[in-house]
PDB file of N, CA and C in Angstrom:
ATOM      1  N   UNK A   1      23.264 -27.059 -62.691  1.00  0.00           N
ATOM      2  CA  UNK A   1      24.241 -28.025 -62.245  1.00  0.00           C
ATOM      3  C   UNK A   1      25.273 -28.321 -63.342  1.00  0.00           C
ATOM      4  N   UNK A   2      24.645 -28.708 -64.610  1.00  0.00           N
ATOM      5  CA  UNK A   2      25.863 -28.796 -65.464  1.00  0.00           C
ATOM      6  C   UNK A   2      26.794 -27.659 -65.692  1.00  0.00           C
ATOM      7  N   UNK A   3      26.258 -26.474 -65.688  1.00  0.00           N
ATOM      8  CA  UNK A   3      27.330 -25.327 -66.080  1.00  0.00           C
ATOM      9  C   UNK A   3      28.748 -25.234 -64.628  1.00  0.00           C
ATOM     10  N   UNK A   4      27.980 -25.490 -63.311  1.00  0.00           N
ATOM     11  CA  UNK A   4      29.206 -26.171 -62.516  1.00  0.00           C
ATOM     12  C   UNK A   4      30.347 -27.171 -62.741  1.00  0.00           C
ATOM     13  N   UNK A   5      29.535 -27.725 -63.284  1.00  0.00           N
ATOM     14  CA  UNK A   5      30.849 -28.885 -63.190  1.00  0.00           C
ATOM     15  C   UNK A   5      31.460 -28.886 -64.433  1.00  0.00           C
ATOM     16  N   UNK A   6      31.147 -28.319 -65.809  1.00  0.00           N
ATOM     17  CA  UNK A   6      31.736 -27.697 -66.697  1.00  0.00           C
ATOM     18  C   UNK A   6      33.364 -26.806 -66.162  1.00  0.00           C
ATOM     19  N   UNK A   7      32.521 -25.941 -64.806  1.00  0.00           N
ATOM     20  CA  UNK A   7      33.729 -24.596 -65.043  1.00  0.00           C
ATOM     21  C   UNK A   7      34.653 -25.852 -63.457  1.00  0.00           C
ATOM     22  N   UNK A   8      34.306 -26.319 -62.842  1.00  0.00           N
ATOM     23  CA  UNK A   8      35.250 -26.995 -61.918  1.00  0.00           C
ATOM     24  C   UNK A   8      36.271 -27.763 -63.321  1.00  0.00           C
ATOM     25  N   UNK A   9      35.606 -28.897 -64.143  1.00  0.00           N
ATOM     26  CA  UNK A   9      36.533 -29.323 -64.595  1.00  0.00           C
ATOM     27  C   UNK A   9      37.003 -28.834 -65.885  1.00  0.00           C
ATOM     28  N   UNK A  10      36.810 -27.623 -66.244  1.00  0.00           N
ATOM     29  CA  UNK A  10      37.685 -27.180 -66.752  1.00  0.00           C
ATOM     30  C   UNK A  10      38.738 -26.469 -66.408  1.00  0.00           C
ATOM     31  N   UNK A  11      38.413 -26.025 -65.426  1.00  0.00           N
ATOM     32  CA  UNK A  11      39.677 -25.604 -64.261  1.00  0.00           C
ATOM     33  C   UNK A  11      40.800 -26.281 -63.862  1.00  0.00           C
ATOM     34  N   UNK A  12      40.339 -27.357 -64.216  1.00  0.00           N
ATOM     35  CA  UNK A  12      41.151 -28.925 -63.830  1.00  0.00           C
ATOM     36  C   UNK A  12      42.331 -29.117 -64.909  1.00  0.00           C
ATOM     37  N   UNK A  13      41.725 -29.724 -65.874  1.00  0.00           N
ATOM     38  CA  UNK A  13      42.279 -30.150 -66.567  1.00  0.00           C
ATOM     39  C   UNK A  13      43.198 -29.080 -67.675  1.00  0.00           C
ATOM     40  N   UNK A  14      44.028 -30.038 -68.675  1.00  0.00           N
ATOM     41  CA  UNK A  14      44.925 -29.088 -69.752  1.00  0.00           C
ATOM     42  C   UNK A  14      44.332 -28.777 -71.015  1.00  0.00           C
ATOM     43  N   UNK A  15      43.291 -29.775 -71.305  1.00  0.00           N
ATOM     44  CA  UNK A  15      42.477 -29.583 -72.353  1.00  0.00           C
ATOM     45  C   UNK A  15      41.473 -29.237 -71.877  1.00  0.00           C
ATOM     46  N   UNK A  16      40.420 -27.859 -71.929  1.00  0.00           N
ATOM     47  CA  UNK A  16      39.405 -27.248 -71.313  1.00  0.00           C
ATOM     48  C   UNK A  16      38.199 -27.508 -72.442  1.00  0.00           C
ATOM     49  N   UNK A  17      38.778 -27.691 -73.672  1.00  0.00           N
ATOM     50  CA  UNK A  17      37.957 -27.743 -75.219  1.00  0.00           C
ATOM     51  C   UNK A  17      37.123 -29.028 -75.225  1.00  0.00           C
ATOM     52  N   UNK A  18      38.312 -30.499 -74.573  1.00  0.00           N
ATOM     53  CA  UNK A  18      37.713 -31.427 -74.582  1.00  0.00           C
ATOM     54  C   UNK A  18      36.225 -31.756 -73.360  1.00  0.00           C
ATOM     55  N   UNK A  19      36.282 -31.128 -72.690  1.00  0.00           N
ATOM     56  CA  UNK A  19      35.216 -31.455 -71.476  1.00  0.00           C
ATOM     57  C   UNK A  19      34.156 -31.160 -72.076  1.00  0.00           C
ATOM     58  N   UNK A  20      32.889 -32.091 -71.738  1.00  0.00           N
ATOM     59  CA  UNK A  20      31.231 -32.303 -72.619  1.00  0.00           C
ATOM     60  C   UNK A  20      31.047 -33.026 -71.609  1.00  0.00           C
ATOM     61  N   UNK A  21      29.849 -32.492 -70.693  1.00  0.00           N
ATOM     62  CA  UNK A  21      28.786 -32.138 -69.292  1.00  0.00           C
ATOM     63  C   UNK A  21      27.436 -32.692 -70.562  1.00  0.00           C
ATOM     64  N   UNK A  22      26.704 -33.681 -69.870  1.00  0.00           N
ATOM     65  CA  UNK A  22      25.609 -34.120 -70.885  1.00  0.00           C
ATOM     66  C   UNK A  22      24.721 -34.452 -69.271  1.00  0.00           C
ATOM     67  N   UNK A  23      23.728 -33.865 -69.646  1.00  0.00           N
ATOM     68  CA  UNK A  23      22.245 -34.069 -68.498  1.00  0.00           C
ATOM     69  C   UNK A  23      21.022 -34.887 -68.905  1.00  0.00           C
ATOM     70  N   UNK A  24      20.911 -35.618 -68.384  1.00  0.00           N
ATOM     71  CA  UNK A  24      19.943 -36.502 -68.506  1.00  0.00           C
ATOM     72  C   UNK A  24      18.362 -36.491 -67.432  1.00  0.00           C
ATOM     73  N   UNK A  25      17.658 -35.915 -67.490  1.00  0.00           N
ATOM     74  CA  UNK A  25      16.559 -35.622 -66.010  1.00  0.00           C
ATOM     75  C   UNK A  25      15.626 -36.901 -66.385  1.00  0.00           C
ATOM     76  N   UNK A  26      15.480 -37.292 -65.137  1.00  0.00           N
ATOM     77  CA  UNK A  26      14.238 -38.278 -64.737  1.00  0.00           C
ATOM     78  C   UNK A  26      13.174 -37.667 -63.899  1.00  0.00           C
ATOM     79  N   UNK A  27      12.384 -38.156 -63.015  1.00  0.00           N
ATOM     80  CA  UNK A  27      11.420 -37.591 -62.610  1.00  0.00           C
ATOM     81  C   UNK A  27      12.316 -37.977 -61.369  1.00  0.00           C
ATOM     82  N   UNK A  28      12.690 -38.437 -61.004  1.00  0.00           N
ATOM     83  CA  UNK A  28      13.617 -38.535 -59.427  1.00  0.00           C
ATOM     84  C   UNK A  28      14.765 -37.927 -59.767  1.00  0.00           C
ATOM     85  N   UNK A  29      15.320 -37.746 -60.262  1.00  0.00           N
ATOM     86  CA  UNK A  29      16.778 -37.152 -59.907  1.00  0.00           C
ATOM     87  C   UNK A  29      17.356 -36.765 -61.558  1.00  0.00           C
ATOM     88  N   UNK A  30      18.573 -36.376 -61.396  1.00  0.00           N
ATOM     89  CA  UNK A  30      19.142 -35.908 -62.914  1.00  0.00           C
ATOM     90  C   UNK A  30      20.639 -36.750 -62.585  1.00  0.00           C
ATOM     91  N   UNK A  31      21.102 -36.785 -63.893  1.00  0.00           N
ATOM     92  CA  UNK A  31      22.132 -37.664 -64.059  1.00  0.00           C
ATOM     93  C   UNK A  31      23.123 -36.797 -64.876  1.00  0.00           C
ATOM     94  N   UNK A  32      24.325 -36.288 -64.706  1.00  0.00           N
ATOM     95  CA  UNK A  32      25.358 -35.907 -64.989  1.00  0.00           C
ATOM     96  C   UNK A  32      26.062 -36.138 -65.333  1.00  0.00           C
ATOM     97  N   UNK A  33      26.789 -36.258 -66.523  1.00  0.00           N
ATOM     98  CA  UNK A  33      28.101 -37.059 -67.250  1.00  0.00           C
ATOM     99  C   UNK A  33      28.849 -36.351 -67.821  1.00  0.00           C
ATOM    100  N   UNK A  34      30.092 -36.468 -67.129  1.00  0.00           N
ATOM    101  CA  UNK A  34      31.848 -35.976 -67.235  1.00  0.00           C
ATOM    102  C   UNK A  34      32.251 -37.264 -68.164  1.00  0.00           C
ATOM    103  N   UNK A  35      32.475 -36.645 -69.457  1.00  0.00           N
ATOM    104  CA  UNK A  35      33.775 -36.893 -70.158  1.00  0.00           C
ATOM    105  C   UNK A  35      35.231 -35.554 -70.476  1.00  0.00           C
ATOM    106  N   UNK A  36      36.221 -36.046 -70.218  1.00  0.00           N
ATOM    107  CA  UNK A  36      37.107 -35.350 -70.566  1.00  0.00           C
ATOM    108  C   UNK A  36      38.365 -36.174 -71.390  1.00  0.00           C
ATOM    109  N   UNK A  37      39.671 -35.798 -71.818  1.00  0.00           N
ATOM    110  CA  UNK A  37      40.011 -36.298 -72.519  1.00  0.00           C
ATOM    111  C   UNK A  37      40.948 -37.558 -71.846  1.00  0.00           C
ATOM    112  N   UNK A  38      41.342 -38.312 -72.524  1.00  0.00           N
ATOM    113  CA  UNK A  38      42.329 -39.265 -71.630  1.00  0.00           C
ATOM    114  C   UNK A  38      43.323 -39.260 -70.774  1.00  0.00           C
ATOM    115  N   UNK A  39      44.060 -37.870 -71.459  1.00  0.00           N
ATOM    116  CA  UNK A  39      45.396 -37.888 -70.833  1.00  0.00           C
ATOM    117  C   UNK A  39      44.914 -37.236 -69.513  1.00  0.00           C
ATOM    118  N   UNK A  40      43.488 -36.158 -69.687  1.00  0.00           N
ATOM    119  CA  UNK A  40      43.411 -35.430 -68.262  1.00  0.00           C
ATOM    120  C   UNK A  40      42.575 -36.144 -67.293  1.00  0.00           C
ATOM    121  N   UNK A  41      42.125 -37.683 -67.334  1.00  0.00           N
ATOM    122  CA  UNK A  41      41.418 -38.454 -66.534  1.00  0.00           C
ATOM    123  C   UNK A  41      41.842 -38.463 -65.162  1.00  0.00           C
ATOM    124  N   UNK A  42      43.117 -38.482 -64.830  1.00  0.00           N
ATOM    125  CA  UNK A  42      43.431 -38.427 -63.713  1.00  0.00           C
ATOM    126  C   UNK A  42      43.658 -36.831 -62.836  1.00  0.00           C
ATOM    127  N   UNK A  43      43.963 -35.955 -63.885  1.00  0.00           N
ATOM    128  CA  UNK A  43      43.285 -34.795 -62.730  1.00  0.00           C
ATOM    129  C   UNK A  43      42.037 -34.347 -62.418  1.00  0.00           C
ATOM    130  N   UNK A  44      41.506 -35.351 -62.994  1.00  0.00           N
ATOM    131  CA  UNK A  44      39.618 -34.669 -62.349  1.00  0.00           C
ATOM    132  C   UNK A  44      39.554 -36.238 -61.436  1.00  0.00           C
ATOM    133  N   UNK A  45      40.147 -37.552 -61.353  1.00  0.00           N
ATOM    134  CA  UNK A  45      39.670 -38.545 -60.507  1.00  0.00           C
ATOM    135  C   UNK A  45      40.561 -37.920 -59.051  1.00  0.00           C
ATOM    136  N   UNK A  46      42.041 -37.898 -59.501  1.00  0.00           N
ATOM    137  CA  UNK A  46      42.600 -37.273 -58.148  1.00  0.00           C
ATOM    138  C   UNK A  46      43.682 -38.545 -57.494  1.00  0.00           C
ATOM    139  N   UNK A  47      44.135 -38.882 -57.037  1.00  0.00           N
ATOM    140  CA  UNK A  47      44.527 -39.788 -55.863  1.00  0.00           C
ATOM    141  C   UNK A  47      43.422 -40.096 -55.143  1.00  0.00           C
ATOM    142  N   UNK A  48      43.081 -41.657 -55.165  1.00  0.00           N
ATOM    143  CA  UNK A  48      42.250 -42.142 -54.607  1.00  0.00           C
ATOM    144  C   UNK A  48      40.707 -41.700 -54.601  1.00  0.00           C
ATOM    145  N   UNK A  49      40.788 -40.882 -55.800  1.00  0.00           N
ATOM    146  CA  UNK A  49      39.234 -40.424 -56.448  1.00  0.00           C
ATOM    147  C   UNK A  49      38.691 -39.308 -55.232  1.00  0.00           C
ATOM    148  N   UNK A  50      40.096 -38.818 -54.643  1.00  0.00           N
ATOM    149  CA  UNK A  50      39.583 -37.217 -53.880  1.00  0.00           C
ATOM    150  C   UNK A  50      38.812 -36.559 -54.690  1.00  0.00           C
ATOM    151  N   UNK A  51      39.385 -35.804 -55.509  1.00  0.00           N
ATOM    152  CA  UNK A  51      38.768 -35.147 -56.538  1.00  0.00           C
ATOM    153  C   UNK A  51      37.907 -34.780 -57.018  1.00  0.00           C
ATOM    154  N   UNK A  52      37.253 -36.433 -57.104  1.00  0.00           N
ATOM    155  CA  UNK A  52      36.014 -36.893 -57.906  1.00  0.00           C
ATOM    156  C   UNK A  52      34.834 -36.581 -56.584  1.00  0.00           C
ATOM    157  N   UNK A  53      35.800 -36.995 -55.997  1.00  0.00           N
ATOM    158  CA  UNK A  53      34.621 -37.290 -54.336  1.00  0.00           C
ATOM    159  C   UNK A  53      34.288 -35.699 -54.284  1.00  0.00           C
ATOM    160  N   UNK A  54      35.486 -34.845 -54.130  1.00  0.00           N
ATOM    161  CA  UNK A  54      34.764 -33.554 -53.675  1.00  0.00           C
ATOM    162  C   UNK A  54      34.071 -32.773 -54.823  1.00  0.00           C
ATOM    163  N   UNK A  55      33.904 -33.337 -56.106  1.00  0.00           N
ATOM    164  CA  UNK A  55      33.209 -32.187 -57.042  1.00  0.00           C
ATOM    165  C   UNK A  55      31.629 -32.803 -56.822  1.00  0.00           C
ATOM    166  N   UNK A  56      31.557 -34.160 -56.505  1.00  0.00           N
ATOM    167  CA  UNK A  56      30.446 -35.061 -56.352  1.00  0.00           C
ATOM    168  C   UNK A  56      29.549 -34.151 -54.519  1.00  0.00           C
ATOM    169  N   UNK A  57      30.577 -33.507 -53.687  1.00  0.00           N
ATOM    170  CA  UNK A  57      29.859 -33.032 -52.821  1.00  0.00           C
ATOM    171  C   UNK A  57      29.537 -31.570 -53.511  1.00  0.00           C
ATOM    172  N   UNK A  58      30.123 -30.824 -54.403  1.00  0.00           N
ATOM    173  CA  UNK A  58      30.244 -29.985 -54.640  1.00  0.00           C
ATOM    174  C   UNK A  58      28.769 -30.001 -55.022  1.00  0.00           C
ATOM    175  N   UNK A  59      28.175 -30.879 -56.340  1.00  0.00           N
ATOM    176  CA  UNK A  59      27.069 -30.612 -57.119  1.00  0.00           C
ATOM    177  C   UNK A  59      25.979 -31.136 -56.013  1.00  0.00           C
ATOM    178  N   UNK A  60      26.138 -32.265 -55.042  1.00  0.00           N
ATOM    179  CA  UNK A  60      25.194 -32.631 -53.867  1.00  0.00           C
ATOM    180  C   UNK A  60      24.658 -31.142 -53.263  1.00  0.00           C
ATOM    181  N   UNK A  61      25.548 -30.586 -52.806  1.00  0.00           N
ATOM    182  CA  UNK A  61      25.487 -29.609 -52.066  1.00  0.00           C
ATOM    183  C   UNK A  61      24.348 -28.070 -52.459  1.00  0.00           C
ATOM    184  N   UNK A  62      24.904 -27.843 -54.207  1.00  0.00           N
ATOM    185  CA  UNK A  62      24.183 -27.126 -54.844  1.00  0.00           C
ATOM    186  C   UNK A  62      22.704 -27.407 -55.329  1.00  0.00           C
ATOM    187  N   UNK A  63      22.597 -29.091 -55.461  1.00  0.00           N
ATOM    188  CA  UNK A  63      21.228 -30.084 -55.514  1.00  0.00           C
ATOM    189  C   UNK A  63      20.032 -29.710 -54.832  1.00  0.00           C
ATOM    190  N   UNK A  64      20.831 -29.925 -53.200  1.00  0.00           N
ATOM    191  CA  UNK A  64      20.264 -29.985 -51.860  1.00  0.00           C
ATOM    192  C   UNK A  64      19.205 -28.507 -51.700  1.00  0.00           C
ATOM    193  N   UNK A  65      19.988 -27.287 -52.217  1.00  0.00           N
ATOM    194  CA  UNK A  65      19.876 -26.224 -52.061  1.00  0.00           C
ATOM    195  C   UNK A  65      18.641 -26.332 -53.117  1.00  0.00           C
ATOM    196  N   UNK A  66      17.929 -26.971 -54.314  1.00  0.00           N
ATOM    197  CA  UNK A  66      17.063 -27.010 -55.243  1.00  0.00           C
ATOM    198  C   UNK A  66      16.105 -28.121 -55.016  1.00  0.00           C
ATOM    199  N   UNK A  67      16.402 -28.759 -53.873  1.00  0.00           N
ATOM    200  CA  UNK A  67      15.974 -29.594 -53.924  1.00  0.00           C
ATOM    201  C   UNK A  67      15.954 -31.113 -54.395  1.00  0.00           C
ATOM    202  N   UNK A  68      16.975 -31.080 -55.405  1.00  0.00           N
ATOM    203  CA  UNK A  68      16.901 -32.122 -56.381  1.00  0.00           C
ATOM    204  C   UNK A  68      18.153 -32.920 -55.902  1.00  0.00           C
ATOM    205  N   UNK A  69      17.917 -34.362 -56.919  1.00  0.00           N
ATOM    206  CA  UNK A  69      18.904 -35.049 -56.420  1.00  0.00           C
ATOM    207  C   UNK A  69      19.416 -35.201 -57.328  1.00  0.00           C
ATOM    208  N   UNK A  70      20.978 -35.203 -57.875  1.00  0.00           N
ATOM    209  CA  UNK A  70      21.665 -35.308 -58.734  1.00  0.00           C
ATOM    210  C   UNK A  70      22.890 -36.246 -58.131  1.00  0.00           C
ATOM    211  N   UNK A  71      23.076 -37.202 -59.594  1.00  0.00           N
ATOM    212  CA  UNK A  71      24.267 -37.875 -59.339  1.00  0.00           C
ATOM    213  C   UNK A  71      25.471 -37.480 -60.483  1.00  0.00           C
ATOM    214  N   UNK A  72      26.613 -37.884 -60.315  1.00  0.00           N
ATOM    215  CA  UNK A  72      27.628 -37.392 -61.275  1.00  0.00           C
ATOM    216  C   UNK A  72      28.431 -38.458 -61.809  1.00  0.00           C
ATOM    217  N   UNK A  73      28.427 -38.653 -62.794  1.00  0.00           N
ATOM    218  CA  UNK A  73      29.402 -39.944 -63.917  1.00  0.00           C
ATOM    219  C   UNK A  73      30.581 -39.578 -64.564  1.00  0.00           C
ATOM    220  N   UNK A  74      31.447 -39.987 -63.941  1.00  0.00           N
ATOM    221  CA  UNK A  74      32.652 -39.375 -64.802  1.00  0.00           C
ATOM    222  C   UNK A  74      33.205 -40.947 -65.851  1.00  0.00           C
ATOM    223  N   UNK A  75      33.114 -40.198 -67.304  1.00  0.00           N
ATOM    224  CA  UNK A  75      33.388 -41.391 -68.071  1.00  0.00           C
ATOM    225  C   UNK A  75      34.497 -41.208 -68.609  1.00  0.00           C
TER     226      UNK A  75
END
């Protein structure tokens, strides 16, 4: 899951160097955290956090398929 959302938001954004994907696993679910740099915050949130919403179905989707439940934090 993290190496996904690595290559989505680096795809995204202008600084590809700054993006750091950090995983955290619990025994229920794993926790995912998007930092990228400031200026590129708004092309990974989107207008009205589209963006955010569809990379969030993106990693659901790949989860579902493992079974697992993952959530995604963009900081």
């Amino acid at each position: 899951m993290k190496e996904l959302v690595e290559v989505i938001a680096k795809a995204l954004v202008n600084n590809p160097d700054e993006v750091v994907v950090t995983e955290t696993e619990t025994d229920r679910e794993t926790v995912l955290e998007l930092k990228v740099a400031p200026s590129d915050m708004g092309k990974v949130i989107g207008k009205q956090g589209r963006i955010a919403k569809a990379i969030r179905s993106v990693v659901k989707v790949a989860a579902s398929k493992e079974d697992k439940r993952v959530t995604l934090d963009i900081q």
